[in-house]
PDB file of N, CA and C in Angstrom:
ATOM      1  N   UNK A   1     -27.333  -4.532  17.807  1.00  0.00           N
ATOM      2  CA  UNK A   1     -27.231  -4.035  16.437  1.00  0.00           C
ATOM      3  C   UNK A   1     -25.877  -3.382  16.237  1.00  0.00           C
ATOM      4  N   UNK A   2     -25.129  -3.575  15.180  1.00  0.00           N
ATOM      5  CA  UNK A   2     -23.800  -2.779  14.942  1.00  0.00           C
ATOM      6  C   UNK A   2     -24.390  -1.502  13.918  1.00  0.00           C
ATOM      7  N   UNK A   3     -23.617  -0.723  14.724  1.00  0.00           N
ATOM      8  CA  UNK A   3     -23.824   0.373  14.034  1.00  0.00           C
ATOM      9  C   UNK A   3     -24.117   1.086  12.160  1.00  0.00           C
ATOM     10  N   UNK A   4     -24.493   1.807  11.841  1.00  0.00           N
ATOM     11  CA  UNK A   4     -23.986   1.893  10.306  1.00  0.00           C
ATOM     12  C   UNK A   4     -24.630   0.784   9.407  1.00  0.00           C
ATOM     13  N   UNK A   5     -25.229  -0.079   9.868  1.00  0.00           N
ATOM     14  CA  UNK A   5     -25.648  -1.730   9.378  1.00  0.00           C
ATOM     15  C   UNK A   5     -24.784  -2.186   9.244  1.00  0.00           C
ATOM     16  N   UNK A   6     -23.352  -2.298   9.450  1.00  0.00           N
ATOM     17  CA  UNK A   6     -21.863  -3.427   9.078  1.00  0.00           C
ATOM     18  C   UNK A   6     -22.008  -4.796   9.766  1.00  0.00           C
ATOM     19  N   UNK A   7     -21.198  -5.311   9.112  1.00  0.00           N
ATOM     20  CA  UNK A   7     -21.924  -6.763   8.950  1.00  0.00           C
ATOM     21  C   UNK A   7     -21.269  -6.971  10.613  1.00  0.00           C
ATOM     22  N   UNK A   8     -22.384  -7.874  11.493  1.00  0.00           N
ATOM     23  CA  UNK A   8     -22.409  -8.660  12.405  1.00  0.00           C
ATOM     24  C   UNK A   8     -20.893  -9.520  12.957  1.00  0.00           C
ATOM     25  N   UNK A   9     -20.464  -9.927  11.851  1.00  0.00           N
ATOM     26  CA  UNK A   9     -19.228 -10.935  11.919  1.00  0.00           C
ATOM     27  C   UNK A   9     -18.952 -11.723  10.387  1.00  0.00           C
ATOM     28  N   UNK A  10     -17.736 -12.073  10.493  1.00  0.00           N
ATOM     29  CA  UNK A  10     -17.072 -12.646   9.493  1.00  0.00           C
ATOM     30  C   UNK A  10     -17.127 -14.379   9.704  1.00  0.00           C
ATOM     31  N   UNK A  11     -17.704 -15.110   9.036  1.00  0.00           N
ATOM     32  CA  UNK A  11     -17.416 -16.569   8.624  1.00  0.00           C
ATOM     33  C   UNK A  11     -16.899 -16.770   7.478  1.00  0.00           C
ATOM     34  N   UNK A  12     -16.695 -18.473   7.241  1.00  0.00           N
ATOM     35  CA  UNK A  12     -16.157 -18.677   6.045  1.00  0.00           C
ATOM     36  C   UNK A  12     -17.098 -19.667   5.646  1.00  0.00           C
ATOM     37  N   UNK A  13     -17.398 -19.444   3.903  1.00  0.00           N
ATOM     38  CA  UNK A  13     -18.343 -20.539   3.468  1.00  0.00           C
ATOM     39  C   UNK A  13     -17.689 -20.194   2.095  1.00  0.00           C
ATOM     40  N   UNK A  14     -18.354 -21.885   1.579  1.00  0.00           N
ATOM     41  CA  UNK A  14     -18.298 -22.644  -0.056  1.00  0.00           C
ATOM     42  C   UNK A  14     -19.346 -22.001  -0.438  1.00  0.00           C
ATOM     43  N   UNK A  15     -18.925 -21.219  -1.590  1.00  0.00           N
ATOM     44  CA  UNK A  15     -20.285 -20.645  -2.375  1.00  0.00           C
ATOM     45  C   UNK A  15     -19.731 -21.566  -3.790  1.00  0.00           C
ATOM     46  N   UNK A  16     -21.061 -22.616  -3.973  1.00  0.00           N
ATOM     47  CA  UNK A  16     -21.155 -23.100  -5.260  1.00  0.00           C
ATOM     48  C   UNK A  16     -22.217 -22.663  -6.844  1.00  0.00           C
ATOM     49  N   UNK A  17     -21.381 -22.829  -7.881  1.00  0.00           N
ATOM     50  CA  UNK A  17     -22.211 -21.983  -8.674  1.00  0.00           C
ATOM     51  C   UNK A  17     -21.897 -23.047  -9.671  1.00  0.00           C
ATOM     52  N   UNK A  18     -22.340 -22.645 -11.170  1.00  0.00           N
ATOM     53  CA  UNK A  18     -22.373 -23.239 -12.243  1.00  0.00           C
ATOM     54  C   UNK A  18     -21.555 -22.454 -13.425  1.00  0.00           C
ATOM     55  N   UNK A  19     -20.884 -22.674 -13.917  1.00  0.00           N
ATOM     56  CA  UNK A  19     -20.177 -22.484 -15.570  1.00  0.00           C
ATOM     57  C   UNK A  19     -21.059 -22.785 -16.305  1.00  0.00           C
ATOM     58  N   UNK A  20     -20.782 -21.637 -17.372  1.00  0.00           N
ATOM     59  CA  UNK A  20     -22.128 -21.789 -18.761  1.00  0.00           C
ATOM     60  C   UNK A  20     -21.915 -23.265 -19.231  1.00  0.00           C
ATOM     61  N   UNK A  21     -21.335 -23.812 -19.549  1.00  0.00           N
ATOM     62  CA  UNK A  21     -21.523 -25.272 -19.569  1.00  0.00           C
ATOM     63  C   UNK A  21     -22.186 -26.526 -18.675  1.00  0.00           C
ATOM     64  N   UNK A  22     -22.161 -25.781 -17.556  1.00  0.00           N
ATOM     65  CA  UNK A  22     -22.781 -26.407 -17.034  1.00  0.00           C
ATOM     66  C   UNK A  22     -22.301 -27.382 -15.762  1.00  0.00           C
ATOM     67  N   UNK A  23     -20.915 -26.764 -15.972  1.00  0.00           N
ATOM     68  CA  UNK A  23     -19.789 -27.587 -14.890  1.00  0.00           C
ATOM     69  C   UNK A  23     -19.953 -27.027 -13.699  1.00  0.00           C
ATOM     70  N   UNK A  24     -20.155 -27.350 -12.288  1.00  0.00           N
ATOM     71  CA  UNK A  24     -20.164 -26.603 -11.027  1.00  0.00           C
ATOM     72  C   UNK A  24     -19.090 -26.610 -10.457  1.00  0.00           C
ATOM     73  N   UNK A  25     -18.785 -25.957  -9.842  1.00  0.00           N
ATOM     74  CA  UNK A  25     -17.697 -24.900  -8.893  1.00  0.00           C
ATOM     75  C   UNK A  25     -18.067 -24.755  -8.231  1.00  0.00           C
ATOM     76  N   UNK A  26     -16.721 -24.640  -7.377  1.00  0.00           N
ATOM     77  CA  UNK A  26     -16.986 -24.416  -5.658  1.00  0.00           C
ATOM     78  C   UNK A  26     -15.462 -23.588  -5.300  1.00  0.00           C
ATOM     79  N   UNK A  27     -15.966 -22.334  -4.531  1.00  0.00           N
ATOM     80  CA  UNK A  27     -14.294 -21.920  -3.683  1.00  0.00           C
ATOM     81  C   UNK A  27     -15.224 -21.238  -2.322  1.00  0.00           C
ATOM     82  N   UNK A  28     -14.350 -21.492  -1.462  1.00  0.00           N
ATOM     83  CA  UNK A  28     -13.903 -20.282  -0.022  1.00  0.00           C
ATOM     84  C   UNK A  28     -13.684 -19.457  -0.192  1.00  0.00           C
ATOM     85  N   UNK A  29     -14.955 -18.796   0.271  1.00  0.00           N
ATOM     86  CA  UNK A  29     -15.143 -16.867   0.985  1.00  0.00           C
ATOM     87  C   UNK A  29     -15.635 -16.615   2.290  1.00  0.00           C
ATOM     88  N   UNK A  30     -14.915 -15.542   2.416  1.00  0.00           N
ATOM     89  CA  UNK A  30     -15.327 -15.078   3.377  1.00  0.00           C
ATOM     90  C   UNK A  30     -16.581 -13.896   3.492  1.00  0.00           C
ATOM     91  N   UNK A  31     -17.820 -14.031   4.584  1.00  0.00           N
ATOM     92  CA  UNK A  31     -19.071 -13.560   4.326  1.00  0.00           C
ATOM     93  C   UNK A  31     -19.341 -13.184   5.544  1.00  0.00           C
ATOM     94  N   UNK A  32     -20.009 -11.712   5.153  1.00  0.00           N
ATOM     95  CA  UNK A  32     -21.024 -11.372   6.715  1.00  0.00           C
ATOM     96  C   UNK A  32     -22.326 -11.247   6.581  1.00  0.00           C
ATOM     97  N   UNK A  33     -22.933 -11.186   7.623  1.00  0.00           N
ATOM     98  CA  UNK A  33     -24.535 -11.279   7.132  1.00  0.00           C
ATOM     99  C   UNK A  33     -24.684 -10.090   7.966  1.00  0.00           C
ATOM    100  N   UNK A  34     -25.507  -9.157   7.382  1.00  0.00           N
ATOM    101  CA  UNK A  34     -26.293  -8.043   8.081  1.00  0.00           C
ATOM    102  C   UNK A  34     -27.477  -8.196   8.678  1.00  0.00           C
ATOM    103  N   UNK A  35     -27.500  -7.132  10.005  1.00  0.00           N
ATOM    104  CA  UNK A  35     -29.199  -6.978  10.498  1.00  0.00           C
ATOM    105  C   UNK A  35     -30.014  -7.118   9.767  1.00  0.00           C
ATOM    106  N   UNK A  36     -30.163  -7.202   8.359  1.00  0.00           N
ATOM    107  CA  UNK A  36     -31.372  -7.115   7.723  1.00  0.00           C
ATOM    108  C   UNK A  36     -31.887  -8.614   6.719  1.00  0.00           C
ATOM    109  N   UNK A  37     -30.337  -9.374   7.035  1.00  0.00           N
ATOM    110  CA  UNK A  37     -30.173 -10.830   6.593  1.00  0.00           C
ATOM    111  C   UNK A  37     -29.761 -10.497   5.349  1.00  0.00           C
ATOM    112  N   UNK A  38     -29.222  -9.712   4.871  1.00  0.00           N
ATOM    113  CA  UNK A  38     -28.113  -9.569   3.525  1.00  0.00           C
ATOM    114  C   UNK A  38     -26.740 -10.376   3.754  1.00  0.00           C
ATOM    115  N   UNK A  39     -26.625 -11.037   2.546  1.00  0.00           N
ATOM    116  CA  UNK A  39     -25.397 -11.756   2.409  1.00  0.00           C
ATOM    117  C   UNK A  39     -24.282 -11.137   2.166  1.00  0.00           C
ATOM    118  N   UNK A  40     -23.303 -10.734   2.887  1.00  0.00           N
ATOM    119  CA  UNK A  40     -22.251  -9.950   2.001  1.00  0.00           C
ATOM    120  C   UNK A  40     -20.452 -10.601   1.943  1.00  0.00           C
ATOM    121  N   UNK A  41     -19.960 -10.098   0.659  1.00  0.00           N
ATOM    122  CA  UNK A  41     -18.757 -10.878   0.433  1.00  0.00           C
ATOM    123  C   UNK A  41     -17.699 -10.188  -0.319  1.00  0.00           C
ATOM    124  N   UNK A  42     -16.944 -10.295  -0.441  1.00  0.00           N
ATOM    125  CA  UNK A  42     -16.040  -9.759  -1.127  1.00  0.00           C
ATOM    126  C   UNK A  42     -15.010 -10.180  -1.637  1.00  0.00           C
ATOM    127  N   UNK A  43     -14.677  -9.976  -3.220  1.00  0.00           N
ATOM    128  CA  UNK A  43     -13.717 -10.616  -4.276  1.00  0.00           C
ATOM    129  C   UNK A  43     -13.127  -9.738  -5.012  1.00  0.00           C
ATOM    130  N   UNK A  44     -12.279 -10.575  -5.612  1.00  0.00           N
ATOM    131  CA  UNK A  44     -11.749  -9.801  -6.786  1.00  0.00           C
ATOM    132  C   UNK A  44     -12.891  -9.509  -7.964  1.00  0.00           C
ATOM    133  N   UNK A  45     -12.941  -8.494  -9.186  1.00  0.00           N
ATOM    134  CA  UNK A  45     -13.534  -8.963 -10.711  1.00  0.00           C
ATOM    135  C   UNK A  45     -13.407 -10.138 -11.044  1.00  0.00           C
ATOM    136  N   UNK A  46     -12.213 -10.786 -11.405  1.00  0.00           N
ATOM    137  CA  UNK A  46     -11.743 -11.598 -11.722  1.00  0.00           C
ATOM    138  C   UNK A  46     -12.170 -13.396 -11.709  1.00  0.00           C
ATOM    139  N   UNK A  47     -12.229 -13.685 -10.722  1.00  0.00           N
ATOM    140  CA  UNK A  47     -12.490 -15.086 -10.314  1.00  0.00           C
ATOM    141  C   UNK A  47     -13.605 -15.622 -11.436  1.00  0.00           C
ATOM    142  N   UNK A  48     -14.063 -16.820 -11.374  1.00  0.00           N
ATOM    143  CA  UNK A  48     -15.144 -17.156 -12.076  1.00  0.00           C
ATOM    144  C   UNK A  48     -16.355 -17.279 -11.434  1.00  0.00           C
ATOM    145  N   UNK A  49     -16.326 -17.114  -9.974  1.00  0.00           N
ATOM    146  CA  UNK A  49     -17.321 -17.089  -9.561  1.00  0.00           C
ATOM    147  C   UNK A  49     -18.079 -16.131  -9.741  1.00  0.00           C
ATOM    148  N   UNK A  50     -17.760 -14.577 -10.402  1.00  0.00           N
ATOM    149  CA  UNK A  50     -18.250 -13.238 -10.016  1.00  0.00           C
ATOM    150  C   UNK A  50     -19.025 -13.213 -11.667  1.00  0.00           C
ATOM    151  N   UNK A  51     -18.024 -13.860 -12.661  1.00  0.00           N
ATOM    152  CA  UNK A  51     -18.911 -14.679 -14.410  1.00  0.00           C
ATOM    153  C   UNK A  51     -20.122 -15.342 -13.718  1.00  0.00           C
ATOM    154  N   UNK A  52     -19.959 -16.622 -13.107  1.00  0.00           N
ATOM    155  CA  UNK A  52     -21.209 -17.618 -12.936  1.00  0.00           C
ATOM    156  C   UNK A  52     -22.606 -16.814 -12.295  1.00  0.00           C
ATOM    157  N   UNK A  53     -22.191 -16.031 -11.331  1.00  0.00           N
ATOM    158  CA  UNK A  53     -22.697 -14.914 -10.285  1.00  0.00           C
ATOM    159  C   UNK A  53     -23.849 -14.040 -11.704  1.00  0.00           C
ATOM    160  N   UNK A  54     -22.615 -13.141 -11.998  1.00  0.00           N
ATOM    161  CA  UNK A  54     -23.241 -12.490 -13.263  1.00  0.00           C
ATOM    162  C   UNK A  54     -24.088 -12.601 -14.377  1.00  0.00           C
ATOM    163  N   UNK A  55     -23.948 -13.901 -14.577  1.00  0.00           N
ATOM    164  CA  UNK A  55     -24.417 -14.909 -15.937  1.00  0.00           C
ATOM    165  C   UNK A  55     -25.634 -15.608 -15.845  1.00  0.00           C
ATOM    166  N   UNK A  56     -25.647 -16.005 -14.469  1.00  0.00           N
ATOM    167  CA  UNK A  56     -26.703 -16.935 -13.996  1.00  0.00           C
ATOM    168  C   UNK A  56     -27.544 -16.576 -12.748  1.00  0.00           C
ATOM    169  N   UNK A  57     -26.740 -16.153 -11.795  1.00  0.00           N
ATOM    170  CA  UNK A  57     -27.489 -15.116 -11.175  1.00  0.00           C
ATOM    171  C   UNK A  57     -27.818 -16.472  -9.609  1.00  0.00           C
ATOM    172  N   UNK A  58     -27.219 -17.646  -9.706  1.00  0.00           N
ATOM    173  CA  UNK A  58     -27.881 -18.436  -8.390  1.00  0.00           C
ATOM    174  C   UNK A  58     -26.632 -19.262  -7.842  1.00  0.00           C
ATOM    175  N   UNK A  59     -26.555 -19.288  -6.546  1.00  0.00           N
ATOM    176  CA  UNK A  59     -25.227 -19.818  -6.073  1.00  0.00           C
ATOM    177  C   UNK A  59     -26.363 -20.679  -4.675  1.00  0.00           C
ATOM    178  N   UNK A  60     -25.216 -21.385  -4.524  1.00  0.00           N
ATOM    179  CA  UNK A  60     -25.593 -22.314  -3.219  1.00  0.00           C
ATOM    180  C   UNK A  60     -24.400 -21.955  -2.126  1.00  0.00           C
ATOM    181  N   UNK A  61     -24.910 -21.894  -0.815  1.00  0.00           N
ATOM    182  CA  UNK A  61     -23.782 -21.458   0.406  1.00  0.00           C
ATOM    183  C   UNK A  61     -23.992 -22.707   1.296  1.00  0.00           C
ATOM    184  N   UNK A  62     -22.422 -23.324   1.423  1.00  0.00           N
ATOM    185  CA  UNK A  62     -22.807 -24.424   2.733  1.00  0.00           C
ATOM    186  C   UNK A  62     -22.002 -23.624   3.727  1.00  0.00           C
ATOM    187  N   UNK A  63     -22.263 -23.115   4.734  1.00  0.00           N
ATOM    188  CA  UNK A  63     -21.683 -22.642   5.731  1.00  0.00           C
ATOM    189  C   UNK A  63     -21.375 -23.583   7.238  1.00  0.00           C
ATOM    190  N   UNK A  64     -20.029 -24.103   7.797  1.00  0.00           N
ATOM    191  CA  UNK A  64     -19.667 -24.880   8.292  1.00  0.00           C
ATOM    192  C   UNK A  64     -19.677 -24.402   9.711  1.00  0.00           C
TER     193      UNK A  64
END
């Protein structure tokens, strides 16, 4: 167990989401998963993924 709950380790995965239209997207992040199986990630505000995220609320992760 790591201490504090901090995440386990760093990978990289495609988190795909959808635009209110309906167009899907895809970019590279980087993600840790916690002892407790929480997904965690970190971005800017900005991007459109953090809109699609916000808006819609469901993403797909292919992790390689």
């Amino acid at each position: 167990m790591v201490p504090n709950g901090l995440p386990r380790s760093i990978s990289r995965v495609t988190s795909g989401t959808s635009h209110a239209d309906g167009k899907p997207e895809a970019a590279a992040i980087d993600f840790s998963v916690r002892d407790n199986l929480e997904i965690v990630f970190d971005t800017f505000e900005q991007p459109r993924k953090v809109e699609n995220l916000s808006d819609r609320g469901s993403v797909a992760l292919v992790v390689v």
